[in-house]
PDB file of N, CA and C in Angstrom:
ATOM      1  N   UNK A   1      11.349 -69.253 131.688  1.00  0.00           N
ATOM      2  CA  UNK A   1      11.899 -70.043 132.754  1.00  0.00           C
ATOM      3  C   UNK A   1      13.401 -70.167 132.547  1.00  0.00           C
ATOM      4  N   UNK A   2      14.182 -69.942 133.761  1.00  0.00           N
ATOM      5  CA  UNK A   2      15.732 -69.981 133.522  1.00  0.00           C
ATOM      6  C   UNK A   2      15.959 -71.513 133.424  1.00  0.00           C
ATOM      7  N   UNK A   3      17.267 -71.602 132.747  1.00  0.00           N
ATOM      8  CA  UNK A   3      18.080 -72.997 132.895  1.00  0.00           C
ATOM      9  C   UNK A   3      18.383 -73.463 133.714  1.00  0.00           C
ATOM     10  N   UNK A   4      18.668 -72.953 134.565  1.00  0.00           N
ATOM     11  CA  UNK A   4      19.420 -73.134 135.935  1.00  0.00           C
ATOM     12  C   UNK A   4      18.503 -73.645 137.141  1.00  0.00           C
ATOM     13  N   UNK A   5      17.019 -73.021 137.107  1.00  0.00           N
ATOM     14  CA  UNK A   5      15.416 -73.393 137.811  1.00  0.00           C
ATOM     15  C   UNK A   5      15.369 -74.657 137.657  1.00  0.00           C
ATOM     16  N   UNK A   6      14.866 -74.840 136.321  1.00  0.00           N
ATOM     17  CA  UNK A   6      15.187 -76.023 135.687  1.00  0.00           C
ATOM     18  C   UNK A   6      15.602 -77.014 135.833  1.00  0.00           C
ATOM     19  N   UNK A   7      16.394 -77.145 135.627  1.00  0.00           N
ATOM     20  CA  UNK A   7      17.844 -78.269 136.421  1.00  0.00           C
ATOM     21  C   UNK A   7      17.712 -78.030 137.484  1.00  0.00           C
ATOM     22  N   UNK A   8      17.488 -77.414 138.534  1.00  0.00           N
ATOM     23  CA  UNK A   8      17.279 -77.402 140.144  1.00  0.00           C
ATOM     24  C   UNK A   8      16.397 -78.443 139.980  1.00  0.00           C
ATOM     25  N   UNK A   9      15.352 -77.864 139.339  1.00  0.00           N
ATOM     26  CA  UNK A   9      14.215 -79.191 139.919  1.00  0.00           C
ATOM     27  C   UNK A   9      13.698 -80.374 139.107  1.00  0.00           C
ATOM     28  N   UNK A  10      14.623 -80.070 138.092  1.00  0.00           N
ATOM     29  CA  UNK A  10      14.649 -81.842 137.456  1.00  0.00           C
ATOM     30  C   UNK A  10      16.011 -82.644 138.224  1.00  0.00           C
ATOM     31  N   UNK A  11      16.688 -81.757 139.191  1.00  0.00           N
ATOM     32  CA  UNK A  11      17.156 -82.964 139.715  1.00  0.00           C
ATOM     33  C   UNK A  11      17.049 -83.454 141.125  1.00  0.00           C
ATOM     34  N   UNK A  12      16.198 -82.343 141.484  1.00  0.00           N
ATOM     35  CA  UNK A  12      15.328 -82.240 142.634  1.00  0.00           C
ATOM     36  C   UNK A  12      14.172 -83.716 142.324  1.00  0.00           C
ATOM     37  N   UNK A  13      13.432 -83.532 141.186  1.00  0.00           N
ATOM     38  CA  UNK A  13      12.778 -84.098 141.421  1.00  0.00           C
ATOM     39  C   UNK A  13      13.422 -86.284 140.983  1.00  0.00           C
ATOM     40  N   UNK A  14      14.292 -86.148 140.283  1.00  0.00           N
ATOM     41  CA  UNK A  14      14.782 -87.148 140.303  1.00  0.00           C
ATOM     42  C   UNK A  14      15.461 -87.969 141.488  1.00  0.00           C
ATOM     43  N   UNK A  15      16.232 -86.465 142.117  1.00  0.00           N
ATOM     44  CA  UNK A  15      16.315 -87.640 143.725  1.00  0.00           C
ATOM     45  C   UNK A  15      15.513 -88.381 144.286  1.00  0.00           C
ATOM     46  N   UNK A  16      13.986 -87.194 144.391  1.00  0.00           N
ATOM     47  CA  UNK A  16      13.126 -87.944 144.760  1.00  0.00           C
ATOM     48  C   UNK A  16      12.443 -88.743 144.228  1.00  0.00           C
ATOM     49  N   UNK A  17      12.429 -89.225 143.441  1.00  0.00           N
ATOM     50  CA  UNK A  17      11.820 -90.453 142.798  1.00  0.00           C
ATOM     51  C   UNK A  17      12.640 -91.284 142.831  1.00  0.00           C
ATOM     52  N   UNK A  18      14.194 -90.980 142.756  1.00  0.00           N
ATOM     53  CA  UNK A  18      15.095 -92.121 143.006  1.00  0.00           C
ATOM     54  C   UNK A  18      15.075 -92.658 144.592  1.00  0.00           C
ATOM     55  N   UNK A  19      14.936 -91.486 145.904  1.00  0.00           N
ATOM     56  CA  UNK A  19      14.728 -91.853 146.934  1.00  0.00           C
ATOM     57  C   UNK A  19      13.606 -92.833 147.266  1.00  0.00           C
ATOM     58  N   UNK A  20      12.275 -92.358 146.286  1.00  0.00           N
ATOM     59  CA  UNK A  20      11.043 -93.552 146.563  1.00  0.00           C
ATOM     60  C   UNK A  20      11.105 -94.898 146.176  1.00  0.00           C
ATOM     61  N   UNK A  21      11.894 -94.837 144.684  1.00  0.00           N
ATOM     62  CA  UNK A  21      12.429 -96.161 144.314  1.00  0.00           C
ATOM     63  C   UNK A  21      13.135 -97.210 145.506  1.00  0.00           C
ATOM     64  N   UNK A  22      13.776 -96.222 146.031  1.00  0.00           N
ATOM     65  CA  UNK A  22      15.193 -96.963 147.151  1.00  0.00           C
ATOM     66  C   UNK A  22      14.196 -97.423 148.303  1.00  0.00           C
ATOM     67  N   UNK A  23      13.343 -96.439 148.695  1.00  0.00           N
ATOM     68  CA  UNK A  23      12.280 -96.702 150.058  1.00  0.00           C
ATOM     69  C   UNK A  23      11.389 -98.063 149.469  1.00  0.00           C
ATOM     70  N   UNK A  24      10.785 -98.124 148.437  1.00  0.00           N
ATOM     71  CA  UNK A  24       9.770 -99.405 147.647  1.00  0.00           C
ATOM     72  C   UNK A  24      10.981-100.254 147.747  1.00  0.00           C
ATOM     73  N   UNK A  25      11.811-100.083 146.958  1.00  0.00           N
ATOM     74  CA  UNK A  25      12.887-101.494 147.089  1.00  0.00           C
ATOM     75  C   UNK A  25      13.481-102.035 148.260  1.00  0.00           C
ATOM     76  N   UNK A  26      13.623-100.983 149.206  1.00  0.00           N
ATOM     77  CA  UNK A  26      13.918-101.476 150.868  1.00  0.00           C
ATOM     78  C   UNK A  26      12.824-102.164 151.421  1.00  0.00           C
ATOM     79  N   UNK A  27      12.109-101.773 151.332  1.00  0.00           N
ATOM     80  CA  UNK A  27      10.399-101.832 152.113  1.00  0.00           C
ATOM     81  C   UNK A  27      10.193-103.717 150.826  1.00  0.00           C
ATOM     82  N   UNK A  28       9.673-103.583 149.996  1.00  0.00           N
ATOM     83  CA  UNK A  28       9.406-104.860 149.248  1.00  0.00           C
ATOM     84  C   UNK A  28      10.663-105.847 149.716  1.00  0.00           C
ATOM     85  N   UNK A  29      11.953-105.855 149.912  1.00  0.00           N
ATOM     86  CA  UNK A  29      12.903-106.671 149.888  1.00  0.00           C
ATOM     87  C   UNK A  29      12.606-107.473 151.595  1.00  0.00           C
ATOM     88  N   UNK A  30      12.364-106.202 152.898  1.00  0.00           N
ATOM     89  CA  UNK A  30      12.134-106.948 153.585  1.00  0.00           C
ATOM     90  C   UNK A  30      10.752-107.381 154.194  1.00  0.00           C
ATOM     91  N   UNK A  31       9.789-106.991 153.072  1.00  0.00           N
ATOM     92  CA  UNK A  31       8.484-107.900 153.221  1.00  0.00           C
ATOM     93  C   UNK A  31       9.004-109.813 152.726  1.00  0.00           C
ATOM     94  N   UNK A  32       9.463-109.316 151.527  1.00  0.00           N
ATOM     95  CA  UNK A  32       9.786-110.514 151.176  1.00  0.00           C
ATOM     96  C   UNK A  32      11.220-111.705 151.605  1.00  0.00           C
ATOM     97  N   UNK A  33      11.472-111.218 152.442  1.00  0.00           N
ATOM     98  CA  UNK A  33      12.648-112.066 153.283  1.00  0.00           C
ATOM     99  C   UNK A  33      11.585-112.759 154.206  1.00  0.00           C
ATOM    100  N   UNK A  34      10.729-111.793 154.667  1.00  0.00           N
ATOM    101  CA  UNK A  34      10.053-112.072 155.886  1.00  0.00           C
ATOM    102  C   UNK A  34       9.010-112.999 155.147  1.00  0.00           C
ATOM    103  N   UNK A  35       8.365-113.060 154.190  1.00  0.00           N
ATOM    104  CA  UNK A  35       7.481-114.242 153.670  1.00  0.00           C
ATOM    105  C   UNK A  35       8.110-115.595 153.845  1.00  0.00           C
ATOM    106  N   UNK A  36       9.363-115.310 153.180  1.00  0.00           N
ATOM    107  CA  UNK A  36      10.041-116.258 152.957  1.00  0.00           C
ATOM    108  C   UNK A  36      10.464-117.082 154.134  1.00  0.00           C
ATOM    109  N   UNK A  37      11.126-116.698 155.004  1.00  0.00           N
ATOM    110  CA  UNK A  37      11.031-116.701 156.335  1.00  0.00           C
ATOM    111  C   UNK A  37       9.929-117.666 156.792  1.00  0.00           C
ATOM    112  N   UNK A  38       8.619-117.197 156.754  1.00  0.00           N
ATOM    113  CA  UNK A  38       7.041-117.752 157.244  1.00  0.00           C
ATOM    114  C   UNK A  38       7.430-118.930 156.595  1.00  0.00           C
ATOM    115  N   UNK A  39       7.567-118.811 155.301  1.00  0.00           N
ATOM    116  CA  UNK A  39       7.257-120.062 154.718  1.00  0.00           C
ATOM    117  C   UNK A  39       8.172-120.645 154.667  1.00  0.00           C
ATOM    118  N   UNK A  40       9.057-120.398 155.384  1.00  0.00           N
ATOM    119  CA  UNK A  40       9.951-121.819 155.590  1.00  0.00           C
ATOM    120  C   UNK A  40       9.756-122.143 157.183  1.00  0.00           C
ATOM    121  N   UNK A  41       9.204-121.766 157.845  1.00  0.00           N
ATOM    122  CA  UNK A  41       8.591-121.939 158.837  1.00  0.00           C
ATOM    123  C   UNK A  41       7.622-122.812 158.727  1.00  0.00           C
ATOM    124  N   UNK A  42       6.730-122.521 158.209  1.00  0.00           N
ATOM    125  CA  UNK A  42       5.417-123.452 157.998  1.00  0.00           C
ATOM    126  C   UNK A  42       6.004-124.787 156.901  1.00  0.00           C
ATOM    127  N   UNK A  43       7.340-124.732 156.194  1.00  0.00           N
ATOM    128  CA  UNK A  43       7.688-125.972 155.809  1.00  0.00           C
ATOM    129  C   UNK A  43       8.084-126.908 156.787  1.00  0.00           C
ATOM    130  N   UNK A  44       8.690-126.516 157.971  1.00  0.00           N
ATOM    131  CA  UNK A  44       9.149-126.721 158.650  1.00  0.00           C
ATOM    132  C   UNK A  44       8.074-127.556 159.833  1.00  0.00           C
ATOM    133  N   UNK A  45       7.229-126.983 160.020  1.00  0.00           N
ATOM    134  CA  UNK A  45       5.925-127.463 161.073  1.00  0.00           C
ATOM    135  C   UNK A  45       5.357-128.372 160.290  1.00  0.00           C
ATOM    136  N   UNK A  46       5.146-128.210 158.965  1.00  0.00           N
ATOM    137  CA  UNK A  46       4.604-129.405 158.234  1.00  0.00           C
ATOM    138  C   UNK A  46       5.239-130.266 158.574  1.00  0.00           C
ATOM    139  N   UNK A  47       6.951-130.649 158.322  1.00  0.00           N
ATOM    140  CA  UNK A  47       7.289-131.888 158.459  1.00  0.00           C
ATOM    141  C   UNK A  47       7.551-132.482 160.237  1.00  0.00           C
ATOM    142  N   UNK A  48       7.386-131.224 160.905  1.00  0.00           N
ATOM    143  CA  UNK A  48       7.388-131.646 162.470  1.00  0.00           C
ATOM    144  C   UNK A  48       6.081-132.751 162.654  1.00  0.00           C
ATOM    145  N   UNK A  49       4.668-131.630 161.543  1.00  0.00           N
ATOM    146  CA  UNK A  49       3.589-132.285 162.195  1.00  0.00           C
ATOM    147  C   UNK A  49       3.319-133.632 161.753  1.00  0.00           C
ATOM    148  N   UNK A  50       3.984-133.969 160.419  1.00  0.00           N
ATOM    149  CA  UNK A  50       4.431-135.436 159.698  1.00  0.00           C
ATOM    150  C   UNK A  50       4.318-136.472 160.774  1.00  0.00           C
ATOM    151  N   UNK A  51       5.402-135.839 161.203  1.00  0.00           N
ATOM    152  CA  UNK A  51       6.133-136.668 162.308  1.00  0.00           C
ATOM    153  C   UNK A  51       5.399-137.168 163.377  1.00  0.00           C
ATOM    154  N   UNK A  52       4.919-136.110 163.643  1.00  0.00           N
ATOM    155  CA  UNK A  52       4.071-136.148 165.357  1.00  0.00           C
ATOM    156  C   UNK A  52       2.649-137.069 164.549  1.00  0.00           C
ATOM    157  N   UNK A  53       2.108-136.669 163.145  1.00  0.00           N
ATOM    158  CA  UNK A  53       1.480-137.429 163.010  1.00  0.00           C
ATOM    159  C   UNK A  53       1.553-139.172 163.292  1.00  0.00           C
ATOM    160  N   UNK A  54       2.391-139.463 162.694  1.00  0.00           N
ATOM    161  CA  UNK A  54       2.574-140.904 162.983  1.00  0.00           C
ATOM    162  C   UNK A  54       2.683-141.546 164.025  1.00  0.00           C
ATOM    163  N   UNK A  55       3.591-140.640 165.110  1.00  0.00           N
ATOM    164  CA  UNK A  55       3.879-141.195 166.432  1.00  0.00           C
ATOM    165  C   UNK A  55       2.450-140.982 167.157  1.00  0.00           C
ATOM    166  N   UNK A  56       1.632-140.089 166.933  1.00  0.00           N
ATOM    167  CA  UNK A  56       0.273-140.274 167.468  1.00  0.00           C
ATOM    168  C   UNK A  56      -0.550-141.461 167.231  1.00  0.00           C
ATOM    169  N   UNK A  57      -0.565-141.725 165.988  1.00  0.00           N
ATOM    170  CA  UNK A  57      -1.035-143.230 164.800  1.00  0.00           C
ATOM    171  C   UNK A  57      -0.435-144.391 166.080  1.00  0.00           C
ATOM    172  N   UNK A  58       0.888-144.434 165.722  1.00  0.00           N
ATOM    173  CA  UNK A  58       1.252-145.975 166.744  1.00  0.00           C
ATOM    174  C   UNK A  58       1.217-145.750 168.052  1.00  0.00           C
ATOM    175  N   UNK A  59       1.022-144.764 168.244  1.00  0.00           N
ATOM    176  CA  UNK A  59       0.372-144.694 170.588  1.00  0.00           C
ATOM    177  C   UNK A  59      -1.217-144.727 170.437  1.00  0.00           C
ATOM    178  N   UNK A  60      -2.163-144.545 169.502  1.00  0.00           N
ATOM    179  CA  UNK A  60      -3.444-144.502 169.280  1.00  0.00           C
ATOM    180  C   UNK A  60      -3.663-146.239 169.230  1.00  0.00           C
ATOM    181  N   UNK A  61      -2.695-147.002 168.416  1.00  0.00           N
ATOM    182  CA  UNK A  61      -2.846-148.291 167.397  1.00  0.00           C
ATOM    183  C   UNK A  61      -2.318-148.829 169.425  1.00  0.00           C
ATOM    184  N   UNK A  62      -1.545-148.880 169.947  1.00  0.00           N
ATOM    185  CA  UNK A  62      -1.185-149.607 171.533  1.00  0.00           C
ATOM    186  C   UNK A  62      -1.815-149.236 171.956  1.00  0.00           C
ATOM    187  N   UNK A  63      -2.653-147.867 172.188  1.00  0.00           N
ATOM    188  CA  UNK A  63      -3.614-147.254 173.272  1.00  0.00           C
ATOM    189  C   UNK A  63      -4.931-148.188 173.297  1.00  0.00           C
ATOM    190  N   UNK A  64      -5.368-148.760 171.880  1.00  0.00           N
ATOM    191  CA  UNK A  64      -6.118-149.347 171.632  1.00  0.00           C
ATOM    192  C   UNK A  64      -6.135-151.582 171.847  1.00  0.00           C
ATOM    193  N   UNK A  65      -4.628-151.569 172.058  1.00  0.00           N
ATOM    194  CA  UNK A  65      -4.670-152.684 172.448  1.00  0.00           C
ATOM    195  C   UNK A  65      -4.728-152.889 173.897  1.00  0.00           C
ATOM    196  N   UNK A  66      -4.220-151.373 174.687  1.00  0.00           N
ATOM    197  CA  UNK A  66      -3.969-152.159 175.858  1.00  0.00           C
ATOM    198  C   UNK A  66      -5.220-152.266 176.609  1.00  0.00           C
ATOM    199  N   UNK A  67      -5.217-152.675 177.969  1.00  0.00           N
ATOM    200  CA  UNK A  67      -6.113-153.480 178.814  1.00  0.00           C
ATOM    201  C   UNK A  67      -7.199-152.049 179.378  1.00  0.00           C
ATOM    202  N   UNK A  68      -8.270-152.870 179.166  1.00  0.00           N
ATOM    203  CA  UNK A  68      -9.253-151.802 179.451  1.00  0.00           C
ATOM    204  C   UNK A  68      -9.054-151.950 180.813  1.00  0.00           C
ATOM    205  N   UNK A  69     -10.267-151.355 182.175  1.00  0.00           N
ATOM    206  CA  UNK A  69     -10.440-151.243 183.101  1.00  0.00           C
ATOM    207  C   UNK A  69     -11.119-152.382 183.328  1.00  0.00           C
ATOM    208  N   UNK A  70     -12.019-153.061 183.105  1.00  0.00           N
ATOM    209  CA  UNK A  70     -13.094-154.270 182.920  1.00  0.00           C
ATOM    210  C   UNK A  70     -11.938-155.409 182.583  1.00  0.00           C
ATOM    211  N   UNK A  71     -10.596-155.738 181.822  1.00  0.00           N
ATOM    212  CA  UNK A  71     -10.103-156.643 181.891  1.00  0.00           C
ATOM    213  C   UNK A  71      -8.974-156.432 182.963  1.00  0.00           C
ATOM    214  N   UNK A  72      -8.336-155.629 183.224  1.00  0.00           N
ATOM    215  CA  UNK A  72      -7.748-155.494 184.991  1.00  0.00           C
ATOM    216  C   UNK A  72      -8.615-155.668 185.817  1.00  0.00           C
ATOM    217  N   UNK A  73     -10.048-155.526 185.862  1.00  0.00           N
ATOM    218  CA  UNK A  73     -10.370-156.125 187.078  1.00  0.00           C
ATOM    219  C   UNK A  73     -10.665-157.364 187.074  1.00  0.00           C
ATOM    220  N   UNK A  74     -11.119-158.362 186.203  1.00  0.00           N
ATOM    221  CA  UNK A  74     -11.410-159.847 185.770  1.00  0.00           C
ATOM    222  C   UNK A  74      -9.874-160.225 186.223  1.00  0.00           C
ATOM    223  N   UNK A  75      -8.474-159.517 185.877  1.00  0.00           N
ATOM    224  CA  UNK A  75      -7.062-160.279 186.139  1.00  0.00           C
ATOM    225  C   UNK A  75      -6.859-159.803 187.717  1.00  0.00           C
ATOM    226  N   UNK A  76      -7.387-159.083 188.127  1.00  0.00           N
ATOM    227  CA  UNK A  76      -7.031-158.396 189.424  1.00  0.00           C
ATOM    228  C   UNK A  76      -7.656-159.783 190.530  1.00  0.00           C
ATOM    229  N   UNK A  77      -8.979-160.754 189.830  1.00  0.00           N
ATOM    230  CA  UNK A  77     -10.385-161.334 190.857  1.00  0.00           C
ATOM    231  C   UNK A  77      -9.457-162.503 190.539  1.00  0.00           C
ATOM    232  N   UNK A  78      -8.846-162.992 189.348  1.00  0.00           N
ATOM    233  CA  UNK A  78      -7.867-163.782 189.116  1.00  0.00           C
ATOM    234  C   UNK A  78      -6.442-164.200 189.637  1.00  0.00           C
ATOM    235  N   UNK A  79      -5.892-162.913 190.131  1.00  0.00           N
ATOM    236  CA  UNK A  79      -4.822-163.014 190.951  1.00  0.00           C
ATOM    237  C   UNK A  79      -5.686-163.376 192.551  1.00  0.00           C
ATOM    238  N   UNK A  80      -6.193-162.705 193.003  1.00  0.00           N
ATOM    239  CA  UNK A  80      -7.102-162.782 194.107  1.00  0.00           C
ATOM    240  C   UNK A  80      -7.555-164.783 194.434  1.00  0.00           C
ATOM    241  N   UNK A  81      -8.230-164.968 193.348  1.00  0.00           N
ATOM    242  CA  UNK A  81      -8.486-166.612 193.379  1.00  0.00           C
ATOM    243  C   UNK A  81      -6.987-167.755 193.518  1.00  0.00           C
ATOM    244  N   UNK A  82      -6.384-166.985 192.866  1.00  0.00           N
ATOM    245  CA  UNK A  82      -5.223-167.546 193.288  1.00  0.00           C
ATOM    246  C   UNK A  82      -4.424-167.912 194.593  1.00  0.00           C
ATOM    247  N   UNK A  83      -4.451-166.084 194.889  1.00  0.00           N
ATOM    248  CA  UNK A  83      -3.923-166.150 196.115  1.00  0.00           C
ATOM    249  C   UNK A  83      -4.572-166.611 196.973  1.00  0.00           C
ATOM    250  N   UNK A  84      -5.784-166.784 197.669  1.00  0.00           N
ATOM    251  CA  UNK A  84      -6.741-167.624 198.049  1.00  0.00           C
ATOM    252  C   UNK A  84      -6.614-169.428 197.861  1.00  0.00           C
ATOM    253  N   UNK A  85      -6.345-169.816 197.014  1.00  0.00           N
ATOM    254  CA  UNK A  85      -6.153-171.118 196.319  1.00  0.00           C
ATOM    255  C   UNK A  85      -4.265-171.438 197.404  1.00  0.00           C
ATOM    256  N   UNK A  86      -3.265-170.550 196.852  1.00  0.00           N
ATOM    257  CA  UNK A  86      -2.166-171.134 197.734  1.00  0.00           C
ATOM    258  C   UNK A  86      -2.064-170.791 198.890  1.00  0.00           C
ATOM    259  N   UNK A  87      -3.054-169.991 199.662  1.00  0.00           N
ATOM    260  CA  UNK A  87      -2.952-169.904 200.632  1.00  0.00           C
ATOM    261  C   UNK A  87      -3.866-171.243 201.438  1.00  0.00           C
ATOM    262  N   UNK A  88      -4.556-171.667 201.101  1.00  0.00           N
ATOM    263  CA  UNK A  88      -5.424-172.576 201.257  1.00  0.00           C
ATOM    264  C   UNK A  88      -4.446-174.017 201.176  1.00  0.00           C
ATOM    265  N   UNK A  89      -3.521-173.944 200.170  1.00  0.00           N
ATOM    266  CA  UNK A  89      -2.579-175.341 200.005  1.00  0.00           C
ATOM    267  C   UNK A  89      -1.450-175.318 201.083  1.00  0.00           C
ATOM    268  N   UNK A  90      -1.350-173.483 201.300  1.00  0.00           N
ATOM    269  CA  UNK A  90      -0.434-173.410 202.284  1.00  0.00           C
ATOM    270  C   UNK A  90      -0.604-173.769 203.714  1.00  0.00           C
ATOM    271  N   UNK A  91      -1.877-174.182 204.100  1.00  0.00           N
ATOM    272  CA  UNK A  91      -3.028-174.371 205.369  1.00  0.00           C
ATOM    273  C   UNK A  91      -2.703-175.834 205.343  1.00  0.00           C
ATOM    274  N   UNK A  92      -3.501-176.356 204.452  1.00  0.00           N
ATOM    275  CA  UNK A  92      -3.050-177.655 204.276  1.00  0.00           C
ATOM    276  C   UNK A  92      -1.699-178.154 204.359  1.00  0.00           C
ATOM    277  N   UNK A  93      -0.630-177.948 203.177  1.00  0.00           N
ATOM    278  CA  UNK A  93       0.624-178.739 203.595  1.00  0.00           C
ATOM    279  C   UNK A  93       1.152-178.398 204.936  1.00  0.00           C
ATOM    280  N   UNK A  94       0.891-177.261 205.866  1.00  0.00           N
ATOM    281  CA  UNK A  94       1.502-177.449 207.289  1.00  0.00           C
ATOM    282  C   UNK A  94       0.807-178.245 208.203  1.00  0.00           C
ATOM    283  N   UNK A  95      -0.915-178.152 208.011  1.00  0.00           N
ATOM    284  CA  UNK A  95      -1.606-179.537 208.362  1.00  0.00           C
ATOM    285  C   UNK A  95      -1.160-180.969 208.532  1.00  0.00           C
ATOM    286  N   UNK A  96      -0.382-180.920 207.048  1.00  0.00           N
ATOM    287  CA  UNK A  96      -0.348-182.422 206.611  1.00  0.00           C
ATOM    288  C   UNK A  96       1.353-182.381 207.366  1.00  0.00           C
ATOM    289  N   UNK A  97       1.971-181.582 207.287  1.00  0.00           N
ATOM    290  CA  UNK A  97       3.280-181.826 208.058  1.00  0.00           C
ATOM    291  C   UNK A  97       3.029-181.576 209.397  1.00  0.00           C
ATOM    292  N   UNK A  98       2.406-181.196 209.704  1.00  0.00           N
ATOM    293  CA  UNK A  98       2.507-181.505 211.520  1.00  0.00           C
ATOM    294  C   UNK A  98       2.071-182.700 211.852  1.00  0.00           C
ATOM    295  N   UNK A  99       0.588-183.100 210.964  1.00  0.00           N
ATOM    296  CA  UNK A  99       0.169-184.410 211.308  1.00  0.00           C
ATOM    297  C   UNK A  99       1.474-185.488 211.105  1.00  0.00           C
ATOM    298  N   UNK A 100       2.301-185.373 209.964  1.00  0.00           N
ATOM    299  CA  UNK A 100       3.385-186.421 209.842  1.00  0.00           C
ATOM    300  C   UNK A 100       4.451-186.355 210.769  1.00  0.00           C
ATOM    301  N   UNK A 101       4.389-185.031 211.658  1.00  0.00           N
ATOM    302  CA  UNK A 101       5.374-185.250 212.625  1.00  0.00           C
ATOM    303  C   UNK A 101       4.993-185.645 213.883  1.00  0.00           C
ATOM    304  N   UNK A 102       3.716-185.479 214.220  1.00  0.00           N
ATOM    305  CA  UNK A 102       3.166-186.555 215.042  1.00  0.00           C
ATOM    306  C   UNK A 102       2.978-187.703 215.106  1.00  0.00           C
ATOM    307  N   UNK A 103       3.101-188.334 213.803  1.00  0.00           N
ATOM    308  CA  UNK A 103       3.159-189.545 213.217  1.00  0.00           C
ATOM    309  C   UNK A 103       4.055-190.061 213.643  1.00  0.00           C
ATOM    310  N   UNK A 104       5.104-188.923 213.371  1.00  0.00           N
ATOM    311  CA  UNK A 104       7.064-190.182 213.447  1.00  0.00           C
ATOM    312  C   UNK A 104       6.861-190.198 215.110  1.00  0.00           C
ATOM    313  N   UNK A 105       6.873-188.800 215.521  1.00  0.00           N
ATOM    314  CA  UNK A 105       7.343-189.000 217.022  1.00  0.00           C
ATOM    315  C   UNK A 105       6.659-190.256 217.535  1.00  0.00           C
ATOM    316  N   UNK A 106       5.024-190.524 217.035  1.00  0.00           N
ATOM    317  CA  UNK A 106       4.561-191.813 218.104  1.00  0.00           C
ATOM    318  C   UNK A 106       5.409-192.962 217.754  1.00  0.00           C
ATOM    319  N   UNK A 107       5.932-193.100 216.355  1.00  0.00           N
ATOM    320  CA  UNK A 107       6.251-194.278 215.662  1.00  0.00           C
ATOM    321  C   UNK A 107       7.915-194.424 216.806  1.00  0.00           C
ATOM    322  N   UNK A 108       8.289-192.905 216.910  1.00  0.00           N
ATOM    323  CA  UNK A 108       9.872-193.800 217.020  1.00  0.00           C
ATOM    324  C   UNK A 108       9.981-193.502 219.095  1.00  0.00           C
ATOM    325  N   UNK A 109       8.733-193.477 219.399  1.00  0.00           N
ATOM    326  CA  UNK A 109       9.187-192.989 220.998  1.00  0.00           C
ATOM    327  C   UNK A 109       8.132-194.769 221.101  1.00  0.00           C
ATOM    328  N   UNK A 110       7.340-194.862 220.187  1.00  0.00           N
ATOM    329  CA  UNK A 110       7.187-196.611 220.448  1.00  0.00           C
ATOM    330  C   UNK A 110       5.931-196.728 221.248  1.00  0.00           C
ATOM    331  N   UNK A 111       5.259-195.063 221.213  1.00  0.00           N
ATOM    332  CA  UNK A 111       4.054-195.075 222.045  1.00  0.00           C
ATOM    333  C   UNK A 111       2.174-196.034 221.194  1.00  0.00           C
ATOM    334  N   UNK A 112       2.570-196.525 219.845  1.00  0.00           N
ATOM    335  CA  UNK A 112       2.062-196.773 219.272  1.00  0.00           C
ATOM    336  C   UNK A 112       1.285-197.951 219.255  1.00  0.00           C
TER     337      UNK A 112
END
């Protein structure tokens, strides 16, 4: 075998193993940006979902105080009795003021 063969393809073959090295080290570098990446992503949603956790917690904790349907309608029959009630006083006191102005007029025209 010549010297010269030789050295052709020991440095033949060293490019290429140096080229596969370079392709694995390109190829691994941006798998691993890109993990990294994810996972700072998913650090990231963790502390979003932190968040959203809690604010769900205190609208769950008010959702639970506020007024069912069954106590708006008991306050709804309540406003209702009411309004019924001053409208009823409102019947009356114009009652009672007309009667008192029939009152004065007999008192001061002396028809009494």
């Amino acid at each position: 075998m010549d010297y010269e063969v030789a050295k052709f393809w020991l440095q033949f073959l060293n490019f290429a193993v140096t080229l596969c090295v370079g392709l694995y080290v390109w190829s691994s570098n941006r798998h691993r940006v890109t993990n990294e990446r994810i996972g700072d992503l998913e650090k990231g949603i963790d502390v979003r979902l932190d968040a959203h956790d809690s604010r769900l917690a205190t609208l769950e904790g008010q959702v639970k105080a506020a007024p069912t349907h069954a106590d708006l309608a008991q306050i709804h029959e309540k406003i209702n009795t009411v309004a019924q009630c001053s409208s009823r006083m409102e019947g009356e006191m114009k009652s009672q003021t007309d009667l008192l102005r029939l009152v004065l007029n007999k008192m001061t025209r002396g028809d009494a």
